[in-house]
ModelCIF file with pLDDT and N, C-alpha, C, O atoms, coordinates in Angstrom:
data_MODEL
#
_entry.id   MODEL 
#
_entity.id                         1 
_entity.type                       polymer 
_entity.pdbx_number_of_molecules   1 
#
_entity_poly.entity_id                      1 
_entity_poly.type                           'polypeptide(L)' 
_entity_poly.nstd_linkage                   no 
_entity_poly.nstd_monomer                   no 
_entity_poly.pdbx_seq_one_letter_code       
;(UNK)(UNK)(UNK)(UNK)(UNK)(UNK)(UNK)(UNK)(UNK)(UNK)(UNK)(UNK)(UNK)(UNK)(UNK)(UNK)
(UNK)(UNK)(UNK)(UNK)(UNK)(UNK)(UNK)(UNK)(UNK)(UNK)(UNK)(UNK)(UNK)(UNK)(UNK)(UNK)
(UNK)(UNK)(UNK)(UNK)(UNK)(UNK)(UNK)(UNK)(UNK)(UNK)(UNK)(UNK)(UNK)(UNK)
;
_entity_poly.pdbx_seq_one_letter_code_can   XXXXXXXXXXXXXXXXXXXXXXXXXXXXXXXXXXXXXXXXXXXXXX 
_entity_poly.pdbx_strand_id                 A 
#
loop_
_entity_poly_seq.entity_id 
_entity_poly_seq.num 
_entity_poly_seq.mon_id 
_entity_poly_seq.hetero 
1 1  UNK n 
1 2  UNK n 
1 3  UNK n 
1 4  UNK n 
1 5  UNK n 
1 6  UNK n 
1 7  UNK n 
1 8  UNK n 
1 9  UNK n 
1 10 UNK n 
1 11 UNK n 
1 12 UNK n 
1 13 UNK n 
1 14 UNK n 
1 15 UNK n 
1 16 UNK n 
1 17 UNK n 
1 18 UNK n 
1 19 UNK n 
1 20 UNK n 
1 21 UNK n 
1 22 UNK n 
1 23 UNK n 
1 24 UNK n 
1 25 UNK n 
1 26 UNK n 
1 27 UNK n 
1 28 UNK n 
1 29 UNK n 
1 30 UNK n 
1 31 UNK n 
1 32 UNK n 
1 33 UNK n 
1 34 UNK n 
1 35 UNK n 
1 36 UNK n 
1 37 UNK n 
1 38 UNK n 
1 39 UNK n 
1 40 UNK n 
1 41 UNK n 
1 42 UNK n 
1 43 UNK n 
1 44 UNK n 
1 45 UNK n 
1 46 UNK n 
#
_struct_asym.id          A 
_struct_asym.entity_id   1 
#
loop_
_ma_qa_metric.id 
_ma_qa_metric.mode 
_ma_qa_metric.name 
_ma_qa_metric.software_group_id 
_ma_qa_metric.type 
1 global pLDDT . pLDDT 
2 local  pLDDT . pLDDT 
#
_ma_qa_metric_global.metric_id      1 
_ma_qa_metric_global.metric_value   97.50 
_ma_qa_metric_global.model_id       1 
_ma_qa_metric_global.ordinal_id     1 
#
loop_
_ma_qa_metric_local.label_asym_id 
_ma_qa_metric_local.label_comp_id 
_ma_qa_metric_local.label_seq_id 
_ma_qa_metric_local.metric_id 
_ma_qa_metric_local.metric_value 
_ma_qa_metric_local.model_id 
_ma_qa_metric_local.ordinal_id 
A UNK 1  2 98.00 1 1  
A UNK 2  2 98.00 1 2  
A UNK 3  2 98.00 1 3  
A UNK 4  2 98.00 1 4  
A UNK 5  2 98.00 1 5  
A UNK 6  2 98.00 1 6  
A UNK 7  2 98.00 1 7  
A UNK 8  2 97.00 1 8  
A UNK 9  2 96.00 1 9  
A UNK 10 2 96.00 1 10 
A UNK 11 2 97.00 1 11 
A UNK 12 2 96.00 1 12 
A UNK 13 2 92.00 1 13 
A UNK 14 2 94.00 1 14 
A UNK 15 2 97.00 1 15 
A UNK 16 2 97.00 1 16 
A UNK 17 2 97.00 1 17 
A UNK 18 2 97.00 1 18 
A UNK 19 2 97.00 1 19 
A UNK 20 2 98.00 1 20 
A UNK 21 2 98.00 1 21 
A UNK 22 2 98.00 1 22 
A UNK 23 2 98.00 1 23 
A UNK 24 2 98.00 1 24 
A UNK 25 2 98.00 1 25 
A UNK 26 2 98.00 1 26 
A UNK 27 2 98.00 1 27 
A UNK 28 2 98.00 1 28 
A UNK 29 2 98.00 1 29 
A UNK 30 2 98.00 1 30 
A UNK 31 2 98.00 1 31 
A UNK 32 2 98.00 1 32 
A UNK 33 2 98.00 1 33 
A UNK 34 2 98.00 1 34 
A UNK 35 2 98.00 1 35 
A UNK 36 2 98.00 1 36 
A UNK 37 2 98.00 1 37 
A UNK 38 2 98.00 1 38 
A UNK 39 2 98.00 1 39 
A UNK 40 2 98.00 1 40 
A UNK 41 2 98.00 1 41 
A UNK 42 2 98.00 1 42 
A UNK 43 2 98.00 1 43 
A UNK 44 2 98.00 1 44 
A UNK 45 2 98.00 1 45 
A UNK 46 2 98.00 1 46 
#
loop_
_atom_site.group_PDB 
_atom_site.id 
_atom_site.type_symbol 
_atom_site.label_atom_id 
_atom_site.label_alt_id 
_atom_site.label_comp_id 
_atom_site.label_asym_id 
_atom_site.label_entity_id 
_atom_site.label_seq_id 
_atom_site.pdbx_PDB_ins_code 
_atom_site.Cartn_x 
_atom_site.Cartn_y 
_atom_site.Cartn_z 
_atom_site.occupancy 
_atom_site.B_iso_or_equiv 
_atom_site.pdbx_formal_charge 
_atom_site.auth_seq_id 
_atom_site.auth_comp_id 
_atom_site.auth_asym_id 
_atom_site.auth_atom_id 
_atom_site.pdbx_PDB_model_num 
ATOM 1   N N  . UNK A 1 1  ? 0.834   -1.204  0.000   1.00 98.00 ? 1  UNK A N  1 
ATOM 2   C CA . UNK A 1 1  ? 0.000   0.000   0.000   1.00 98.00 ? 1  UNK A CA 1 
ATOM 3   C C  . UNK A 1 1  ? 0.870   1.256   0.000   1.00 98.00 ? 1  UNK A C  1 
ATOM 4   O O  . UNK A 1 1  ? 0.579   2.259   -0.652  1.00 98.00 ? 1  UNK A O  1 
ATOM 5   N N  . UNK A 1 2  ? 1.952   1.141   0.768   1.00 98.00 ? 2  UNK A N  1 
ATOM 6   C CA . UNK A 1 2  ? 2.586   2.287   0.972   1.00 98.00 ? 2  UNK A CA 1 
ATOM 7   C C  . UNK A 1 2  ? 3.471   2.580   -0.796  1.00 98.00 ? 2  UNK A C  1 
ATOM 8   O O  . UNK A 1 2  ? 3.262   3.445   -1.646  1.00 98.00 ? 2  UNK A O  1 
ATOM 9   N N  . UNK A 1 3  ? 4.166   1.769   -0.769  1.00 98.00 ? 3  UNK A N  1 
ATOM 10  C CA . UNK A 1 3  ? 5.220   1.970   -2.368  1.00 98.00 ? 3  UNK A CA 1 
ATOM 11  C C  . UNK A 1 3  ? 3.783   1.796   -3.332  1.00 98.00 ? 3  UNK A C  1 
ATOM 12  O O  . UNK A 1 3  ? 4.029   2.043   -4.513  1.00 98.00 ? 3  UNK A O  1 
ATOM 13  N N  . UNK A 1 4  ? 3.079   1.613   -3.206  1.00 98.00 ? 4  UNK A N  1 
ATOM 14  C CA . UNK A 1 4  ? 1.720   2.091   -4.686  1.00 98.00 ? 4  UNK A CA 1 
ATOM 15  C C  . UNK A 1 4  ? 1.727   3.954   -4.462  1.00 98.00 ? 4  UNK A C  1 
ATOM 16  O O  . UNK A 1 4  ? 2.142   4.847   -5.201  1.00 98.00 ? 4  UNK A O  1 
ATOM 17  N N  . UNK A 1 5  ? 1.043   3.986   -3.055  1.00 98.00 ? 5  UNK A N  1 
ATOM 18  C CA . UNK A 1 5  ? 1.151   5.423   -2.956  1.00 98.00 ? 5  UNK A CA 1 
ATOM 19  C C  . UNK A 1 5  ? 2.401   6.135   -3.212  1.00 98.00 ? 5  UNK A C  1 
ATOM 20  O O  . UNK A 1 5  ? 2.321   6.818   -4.232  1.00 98.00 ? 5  UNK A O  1 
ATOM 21  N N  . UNK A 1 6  ? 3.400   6.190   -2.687  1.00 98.00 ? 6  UNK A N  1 
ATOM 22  C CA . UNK A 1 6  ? 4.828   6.592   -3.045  1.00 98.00 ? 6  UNK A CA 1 
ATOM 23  C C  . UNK A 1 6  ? 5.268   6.428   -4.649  1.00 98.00 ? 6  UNK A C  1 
ATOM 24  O O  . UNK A 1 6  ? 5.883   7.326   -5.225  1.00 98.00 ? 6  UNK A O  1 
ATOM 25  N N  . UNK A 1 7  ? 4.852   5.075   -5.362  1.00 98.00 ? 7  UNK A N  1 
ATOM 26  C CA . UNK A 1 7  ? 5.192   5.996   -6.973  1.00 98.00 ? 7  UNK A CA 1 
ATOM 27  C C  . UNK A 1 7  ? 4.594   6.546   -7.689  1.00 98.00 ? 7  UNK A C  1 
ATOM 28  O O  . UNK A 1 7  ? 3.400   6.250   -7.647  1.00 98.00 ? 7  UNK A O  1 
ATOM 29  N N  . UNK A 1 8  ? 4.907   7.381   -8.498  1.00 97.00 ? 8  UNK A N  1 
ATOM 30  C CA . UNK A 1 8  ? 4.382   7.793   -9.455  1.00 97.00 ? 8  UNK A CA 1 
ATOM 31  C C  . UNK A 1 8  ? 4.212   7.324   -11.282 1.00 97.00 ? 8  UNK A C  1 
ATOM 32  O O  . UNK A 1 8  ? 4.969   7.926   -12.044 1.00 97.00 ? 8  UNK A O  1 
ATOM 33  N N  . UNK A 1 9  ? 3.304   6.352   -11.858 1.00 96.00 ? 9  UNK A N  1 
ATOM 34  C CA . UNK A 1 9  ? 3.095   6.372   -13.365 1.00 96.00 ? 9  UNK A CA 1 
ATOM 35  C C  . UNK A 1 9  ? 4.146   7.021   -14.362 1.00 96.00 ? 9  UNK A C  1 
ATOM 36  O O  . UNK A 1 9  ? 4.678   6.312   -15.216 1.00 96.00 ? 9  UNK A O  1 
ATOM 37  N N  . UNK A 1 10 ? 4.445   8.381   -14.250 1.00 96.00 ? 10 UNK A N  1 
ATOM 38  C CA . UNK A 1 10 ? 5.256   9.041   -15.322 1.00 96.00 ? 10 UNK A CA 1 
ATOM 39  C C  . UNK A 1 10 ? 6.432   8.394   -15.444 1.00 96.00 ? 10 UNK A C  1 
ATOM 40  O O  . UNK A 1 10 ? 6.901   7.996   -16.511 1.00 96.00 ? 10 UNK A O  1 
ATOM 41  N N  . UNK A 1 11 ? 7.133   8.228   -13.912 1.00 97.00 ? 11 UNK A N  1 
ATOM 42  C CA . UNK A 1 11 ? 8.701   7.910   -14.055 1.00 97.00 ? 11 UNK A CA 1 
ATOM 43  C C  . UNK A 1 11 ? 8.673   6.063   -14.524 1.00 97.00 ? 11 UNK A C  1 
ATOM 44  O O  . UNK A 1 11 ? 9.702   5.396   -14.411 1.00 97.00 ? 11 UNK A O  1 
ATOM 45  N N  . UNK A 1 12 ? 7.418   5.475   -15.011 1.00 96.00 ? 12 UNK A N  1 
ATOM 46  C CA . UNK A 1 12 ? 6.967   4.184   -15.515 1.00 96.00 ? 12 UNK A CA 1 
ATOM 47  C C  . UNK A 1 12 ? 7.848   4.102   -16.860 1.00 96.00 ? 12 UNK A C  1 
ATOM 48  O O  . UNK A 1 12 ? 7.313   4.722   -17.780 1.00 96.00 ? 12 UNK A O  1 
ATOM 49  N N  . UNK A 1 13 ? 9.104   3.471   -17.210 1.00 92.00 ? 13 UNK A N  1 
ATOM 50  C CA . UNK A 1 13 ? 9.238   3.887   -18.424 1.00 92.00 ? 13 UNK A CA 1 
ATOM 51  C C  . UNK A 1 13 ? 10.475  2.593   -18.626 1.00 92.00 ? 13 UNK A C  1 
ATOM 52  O O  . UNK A 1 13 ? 11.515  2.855   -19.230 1.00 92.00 ? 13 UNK A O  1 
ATOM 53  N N  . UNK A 1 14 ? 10.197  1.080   -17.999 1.00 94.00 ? 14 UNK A N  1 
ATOM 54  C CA . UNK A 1 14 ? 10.788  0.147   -18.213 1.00 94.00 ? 14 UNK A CA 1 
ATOM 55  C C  . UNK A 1 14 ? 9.843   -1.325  -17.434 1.00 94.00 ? 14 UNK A C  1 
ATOM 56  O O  . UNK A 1 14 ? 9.369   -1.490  -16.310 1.00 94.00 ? 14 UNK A O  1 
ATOM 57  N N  . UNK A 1 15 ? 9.897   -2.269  -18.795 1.00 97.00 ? 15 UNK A N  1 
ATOM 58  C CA . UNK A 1 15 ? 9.236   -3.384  -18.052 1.00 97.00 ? 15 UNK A CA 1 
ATOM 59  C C  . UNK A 1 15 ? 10.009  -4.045  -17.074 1.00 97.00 ? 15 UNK A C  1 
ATOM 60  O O  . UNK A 1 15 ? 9.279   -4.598  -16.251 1.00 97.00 ? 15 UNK A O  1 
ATOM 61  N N  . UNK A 1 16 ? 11.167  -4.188  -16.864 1.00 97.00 ? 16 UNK A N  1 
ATOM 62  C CA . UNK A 1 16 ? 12.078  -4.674  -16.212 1.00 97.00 ? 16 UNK A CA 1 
ATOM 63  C C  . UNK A 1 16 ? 12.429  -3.941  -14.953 1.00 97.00 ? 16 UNK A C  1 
ATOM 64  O O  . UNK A 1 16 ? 13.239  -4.487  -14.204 1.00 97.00 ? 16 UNK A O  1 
ATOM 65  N N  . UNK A 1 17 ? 11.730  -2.314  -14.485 1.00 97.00 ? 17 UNK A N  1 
ATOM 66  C CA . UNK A 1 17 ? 11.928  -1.995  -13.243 1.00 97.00 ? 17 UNK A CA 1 
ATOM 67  C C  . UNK A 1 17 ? 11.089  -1.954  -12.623 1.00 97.00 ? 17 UNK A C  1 
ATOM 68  O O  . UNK A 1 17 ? 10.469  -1.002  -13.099 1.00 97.00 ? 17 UNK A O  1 
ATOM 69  N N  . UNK A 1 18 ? 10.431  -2.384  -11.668 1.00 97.00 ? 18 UNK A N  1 
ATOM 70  C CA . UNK A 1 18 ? 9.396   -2.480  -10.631 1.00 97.00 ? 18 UNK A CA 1 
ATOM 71  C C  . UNK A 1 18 ? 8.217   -1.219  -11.154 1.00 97.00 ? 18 UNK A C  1 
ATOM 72  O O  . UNK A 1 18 ? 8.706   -0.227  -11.696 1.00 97.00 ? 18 UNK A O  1 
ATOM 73  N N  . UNK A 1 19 ? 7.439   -1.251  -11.067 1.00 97.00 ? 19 UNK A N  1 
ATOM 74  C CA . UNK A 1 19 ? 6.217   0.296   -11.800 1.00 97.00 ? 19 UNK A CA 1 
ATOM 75  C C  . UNK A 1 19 ? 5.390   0.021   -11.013 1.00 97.00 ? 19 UNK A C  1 
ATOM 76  O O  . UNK A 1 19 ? 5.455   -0.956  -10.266 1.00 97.00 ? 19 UNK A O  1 
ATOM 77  N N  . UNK A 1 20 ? 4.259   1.032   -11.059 1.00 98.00 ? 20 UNK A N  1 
ATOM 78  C CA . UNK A 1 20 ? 3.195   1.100   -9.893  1.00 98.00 ? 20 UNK A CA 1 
ATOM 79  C C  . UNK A 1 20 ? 2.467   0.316   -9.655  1.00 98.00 ? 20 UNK A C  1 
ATOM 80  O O  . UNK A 1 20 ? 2.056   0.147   -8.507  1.00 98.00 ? 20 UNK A O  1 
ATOM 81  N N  . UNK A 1 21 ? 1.976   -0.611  -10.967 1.00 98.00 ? 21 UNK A N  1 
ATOM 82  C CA . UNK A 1 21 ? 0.855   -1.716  -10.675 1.00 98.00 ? 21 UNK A CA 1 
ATOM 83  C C  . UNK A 1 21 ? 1.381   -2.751  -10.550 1.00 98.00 ? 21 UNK A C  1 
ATOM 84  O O  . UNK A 1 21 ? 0.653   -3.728  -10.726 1.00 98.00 ? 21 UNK A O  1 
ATOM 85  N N  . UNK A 1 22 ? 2.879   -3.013  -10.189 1.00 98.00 ? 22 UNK A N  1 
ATOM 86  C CA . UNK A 1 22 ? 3.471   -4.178  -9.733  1.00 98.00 ? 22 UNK A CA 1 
ATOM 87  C C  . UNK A 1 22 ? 2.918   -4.136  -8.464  1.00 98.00 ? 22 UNK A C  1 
ATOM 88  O O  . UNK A 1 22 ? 2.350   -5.145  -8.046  1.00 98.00 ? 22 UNK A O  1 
ATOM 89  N N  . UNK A 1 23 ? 2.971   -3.395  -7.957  1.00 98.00 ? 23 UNK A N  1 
ATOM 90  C CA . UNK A 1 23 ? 2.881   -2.974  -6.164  1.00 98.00 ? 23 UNK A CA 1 
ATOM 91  C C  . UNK A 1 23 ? 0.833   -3.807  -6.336  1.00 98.00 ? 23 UNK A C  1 
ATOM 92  O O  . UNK A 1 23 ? 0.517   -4.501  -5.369  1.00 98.00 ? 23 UNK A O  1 
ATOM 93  N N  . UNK A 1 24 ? -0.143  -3.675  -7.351  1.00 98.00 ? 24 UNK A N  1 
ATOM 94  C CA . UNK A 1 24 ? -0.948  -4.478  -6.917  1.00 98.00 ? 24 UNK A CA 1 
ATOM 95  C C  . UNK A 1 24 ? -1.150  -5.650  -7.362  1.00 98.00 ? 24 UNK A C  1 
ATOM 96  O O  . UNK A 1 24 ? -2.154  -6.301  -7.074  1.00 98.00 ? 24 UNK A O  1 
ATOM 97  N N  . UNK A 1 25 ? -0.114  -6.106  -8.204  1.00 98.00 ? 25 UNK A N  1 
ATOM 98  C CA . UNK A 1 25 ? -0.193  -7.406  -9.068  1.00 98.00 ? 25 UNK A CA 1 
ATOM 99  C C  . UNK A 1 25 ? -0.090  -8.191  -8.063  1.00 98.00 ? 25 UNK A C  1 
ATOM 100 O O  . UNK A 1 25 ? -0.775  -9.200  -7.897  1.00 98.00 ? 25 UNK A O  1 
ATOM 101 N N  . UNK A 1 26 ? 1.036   -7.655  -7.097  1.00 98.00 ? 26 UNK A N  1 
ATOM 102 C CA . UNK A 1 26 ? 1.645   -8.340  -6.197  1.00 98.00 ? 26 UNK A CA 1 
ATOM 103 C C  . UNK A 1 26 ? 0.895   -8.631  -4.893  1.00 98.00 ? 26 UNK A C  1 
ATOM 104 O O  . UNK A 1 26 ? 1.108   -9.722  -4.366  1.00 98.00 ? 26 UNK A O  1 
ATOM 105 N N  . UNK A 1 27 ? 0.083   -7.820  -4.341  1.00 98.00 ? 27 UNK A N  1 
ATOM 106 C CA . UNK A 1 27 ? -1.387  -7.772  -3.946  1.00 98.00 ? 27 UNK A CA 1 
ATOM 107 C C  . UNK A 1 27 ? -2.754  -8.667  -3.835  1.00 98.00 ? 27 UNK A C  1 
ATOM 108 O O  . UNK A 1 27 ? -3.437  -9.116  -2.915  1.00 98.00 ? 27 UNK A O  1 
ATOM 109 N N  . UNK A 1 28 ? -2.781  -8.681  -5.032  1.00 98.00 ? 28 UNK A N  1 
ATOM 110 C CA . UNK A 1 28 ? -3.522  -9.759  -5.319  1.00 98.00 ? 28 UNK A CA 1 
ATOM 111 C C  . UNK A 1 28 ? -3.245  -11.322 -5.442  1.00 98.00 ? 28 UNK A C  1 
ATOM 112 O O  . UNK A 1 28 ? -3.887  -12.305 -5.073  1.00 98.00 ? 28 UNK A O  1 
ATOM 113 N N  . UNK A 1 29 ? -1.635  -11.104 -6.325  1.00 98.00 ? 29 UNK A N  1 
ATOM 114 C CA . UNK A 1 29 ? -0.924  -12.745 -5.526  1.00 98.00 ? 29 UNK A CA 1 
ATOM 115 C C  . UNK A 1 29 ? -0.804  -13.135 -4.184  1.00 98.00 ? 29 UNK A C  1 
ATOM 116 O O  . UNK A 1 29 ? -0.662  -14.254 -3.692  1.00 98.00 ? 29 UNK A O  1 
ATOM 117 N N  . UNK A 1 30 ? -0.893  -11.939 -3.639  1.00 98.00 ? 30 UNK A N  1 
ATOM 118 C CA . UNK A 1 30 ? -0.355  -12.338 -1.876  1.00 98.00 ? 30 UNK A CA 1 
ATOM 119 C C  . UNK A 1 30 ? -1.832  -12.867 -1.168  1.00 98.00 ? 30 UNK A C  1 
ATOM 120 O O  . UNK A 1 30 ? -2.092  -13.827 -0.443  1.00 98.00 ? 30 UNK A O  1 
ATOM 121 N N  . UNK A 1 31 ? -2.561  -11.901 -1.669  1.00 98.00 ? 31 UNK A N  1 
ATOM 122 C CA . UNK A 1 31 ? -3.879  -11.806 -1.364  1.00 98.00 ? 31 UNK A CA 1 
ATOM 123 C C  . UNK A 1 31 ? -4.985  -13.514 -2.079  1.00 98.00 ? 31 UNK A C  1 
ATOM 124 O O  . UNK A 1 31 ? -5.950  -13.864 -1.399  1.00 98.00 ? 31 UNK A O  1 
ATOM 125 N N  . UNK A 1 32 ? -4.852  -13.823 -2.580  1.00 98.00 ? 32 UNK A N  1 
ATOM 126 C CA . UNK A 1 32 ? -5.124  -15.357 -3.011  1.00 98.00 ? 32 UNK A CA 1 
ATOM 127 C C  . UNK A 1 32 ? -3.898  -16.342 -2.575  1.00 98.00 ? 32 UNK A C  1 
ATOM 128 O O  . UNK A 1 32 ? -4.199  -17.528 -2.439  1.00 98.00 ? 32 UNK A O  1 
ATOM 129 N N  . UNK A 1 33 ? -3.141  -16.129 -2.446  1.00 98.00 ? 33 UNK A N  1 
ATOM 130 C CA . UNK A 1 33 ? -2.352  -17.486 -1.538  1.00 98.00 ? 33 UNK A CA 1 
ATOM 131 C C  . UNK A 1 33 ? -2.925  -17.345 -0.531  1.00 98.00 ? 33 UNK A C  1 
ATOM 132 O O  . UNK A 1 33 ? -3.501  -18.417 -0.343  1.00 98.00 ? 33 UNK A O  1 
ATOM 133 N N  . UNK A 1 34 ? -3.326  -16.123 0.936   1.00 98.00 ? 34 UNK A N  1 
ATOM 134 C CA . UNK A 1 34 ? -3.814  -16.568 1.634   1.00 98.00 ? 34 UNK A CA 1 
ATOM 135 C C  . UNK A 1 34 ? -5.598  -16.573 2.041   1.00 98.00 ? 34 UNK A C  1 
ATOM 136 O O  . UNK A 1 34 ? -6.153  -16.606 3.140   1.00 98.00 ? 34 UNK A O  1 
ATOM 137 N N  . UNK A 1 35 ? -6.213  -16.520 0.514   1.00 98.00 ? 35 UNK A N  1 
ATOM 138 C CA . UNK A 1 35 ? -7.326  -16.362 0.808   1.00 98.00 ? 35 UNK A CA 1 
ATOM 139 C C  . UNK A 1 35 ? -8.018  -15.230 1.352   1.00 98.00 ? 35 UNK A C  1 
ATOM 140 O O  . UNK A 1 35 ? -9.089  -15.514 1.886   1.00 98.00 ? 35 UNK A O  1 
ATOM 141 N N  . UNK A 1 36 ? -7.646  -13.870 1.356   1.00 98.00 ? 36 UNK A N  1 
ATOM 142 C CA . UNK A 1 36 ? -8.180  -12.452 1.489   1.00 98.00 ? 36 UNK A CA 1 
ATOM 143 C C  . UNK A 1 36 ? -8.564  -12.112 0.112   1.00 98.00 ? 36 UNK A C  1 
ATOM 144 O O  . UNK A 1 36 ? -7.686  -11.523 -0.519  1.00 98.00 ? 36 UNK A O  1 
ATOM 145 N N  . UNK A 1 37 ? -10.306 -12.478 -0.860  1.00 98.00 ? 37 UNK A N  1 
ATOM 146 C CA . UNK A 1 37 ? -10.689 -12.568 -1.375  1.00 98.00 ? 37 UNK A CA 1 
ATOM 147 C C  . UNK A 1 37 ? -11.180 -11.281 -1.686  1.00 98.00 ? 37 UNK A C  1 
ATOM 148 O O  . UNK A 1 37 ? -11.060 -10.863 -2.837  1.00 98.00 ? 37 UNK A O  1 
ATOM 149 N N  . UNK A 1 38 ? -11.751 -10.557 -0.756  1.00 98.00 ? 38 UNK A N  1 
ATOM 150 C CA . UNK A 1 38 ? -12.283 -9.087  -1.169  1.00 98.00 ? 38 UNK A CA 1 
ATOM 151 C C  . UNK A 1 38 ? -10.888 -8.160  -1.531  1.00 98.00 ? 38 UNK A C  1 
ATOM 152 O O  . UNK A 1 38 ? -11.000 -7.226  -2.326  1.00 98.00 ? 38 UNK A O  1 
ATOM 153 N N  . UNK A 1 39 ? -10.157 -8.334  -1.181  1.00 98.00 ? 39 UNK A N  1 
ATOM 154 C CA . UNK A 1 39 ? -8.613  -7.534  -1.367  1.00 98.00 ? 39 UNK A CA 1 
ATOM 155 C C  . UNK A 1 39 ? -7.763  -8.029  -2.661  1.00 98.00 ? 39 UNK A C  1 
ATOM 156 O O  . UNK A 1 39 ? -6.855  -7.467  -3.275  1.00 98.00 ? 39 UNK A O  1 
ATOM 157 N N  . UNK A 1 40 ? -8.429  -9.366  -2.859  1.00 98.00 ? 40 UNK A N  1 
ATOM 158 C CA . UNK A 1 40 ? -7.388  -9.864  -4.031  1.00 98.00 ? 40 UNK A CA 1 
ATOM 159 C C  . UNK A 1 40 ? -8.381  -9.370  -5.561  1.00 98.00 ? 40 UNK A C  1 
ATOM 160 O O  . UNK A 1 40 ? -7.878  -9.377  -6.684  1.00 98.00 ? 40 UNK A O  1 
ATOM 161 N N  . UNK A 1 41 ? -9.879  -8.957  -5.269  1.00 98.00 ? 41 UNK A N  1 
ATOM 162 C CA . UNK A 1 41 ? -10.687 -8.163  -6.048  1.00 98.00 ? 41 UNK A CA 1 
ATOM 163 C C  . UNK A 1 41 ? -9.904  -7.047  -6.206  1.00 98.00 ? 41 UNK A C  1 
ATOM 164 O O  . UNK A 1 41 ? -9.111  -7.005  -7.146  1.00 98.00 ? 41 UNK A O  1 
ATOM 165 N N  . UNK A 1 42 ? -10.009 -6.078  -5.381  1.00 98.00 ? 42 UNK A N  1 
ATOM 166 C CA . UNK A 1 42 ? -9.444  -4.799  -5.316  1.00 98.00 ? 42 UNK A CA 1 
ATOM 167 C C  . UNK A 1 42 ? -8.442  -4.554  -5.893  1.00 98.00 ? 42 UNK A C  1 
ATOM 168 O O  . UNK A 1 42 ? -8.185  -3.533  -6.531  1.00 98.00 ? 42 UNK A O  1 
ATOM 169 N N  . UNK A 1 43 ? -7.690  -5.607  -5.691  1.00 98.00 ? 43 UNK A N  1 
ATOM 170 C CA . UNK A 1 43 ? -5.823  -5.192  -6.055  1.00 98.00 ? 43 UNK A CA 1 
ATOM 171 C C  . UNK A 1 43 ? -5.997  -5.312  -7.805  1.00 98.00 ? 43 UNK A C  1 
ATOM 172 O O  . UNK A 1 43 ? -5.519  -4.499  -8.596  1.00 98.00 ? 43 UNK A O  1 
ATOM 173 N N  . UNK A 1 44 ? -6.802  -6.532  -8.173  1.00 98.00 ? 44 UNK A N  1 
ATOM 174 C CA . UNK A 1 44 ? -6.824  -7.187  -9.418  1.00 98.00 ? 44 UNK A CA 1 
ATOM 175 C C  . UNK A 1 44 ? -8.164  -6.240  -9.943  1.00 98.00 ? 44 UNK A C  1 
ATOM 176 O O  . UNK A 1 44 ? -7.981  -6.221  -11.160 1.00 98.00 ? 44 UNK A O  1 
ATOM 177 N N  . UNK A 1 45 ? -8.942  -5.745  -9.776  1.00 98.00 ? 45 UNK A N  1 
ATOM 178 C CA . UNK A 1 45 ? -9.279  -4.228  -10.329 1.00 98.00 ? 45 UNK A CA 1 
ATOM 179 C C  . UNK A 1 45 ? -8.553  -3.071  -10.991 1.00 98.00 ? 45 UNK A C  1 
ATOM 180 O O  . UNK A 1 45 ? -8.688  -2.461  -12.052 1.00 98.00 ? 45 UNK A O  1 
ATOM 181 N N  . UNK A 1 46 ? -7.796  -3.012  -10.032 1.00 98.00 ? 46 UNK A N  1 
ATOM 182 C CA . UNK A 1 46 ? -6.789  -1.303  -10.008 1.00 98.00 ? 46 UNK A CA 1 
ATOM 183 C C  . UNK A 1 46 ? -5.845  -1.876  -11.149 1.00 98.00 ? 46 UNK A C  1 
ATOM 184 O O  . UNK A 1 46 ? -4.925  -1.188  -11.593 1.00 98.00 ? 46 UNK A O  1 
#
């Protein structure tokens, strides 16, 4: 939550360096391994 808020889209300008919607890709993986279903919506929305 925190590094989604902290980057910014513009400076987005390589697939190979971490970018903002890694921060919820990653979210939603975390979020279905342990079964937090309304959150793994959310993340996999955004």
């Amino acid at each position: 939550e925190t590094g989604f808020a902290m980057m910014n889209s513009d400076y987005d300008n390589s697939k190979v360096l971490v970018s903002k919607f890694v921060a919820k890709a990653l979210e939603a993986r975390v979020a279905v391994y342990f079964g937090d279903w309304n959150r793994a919506v959310s993340a996999s929305e955004a």
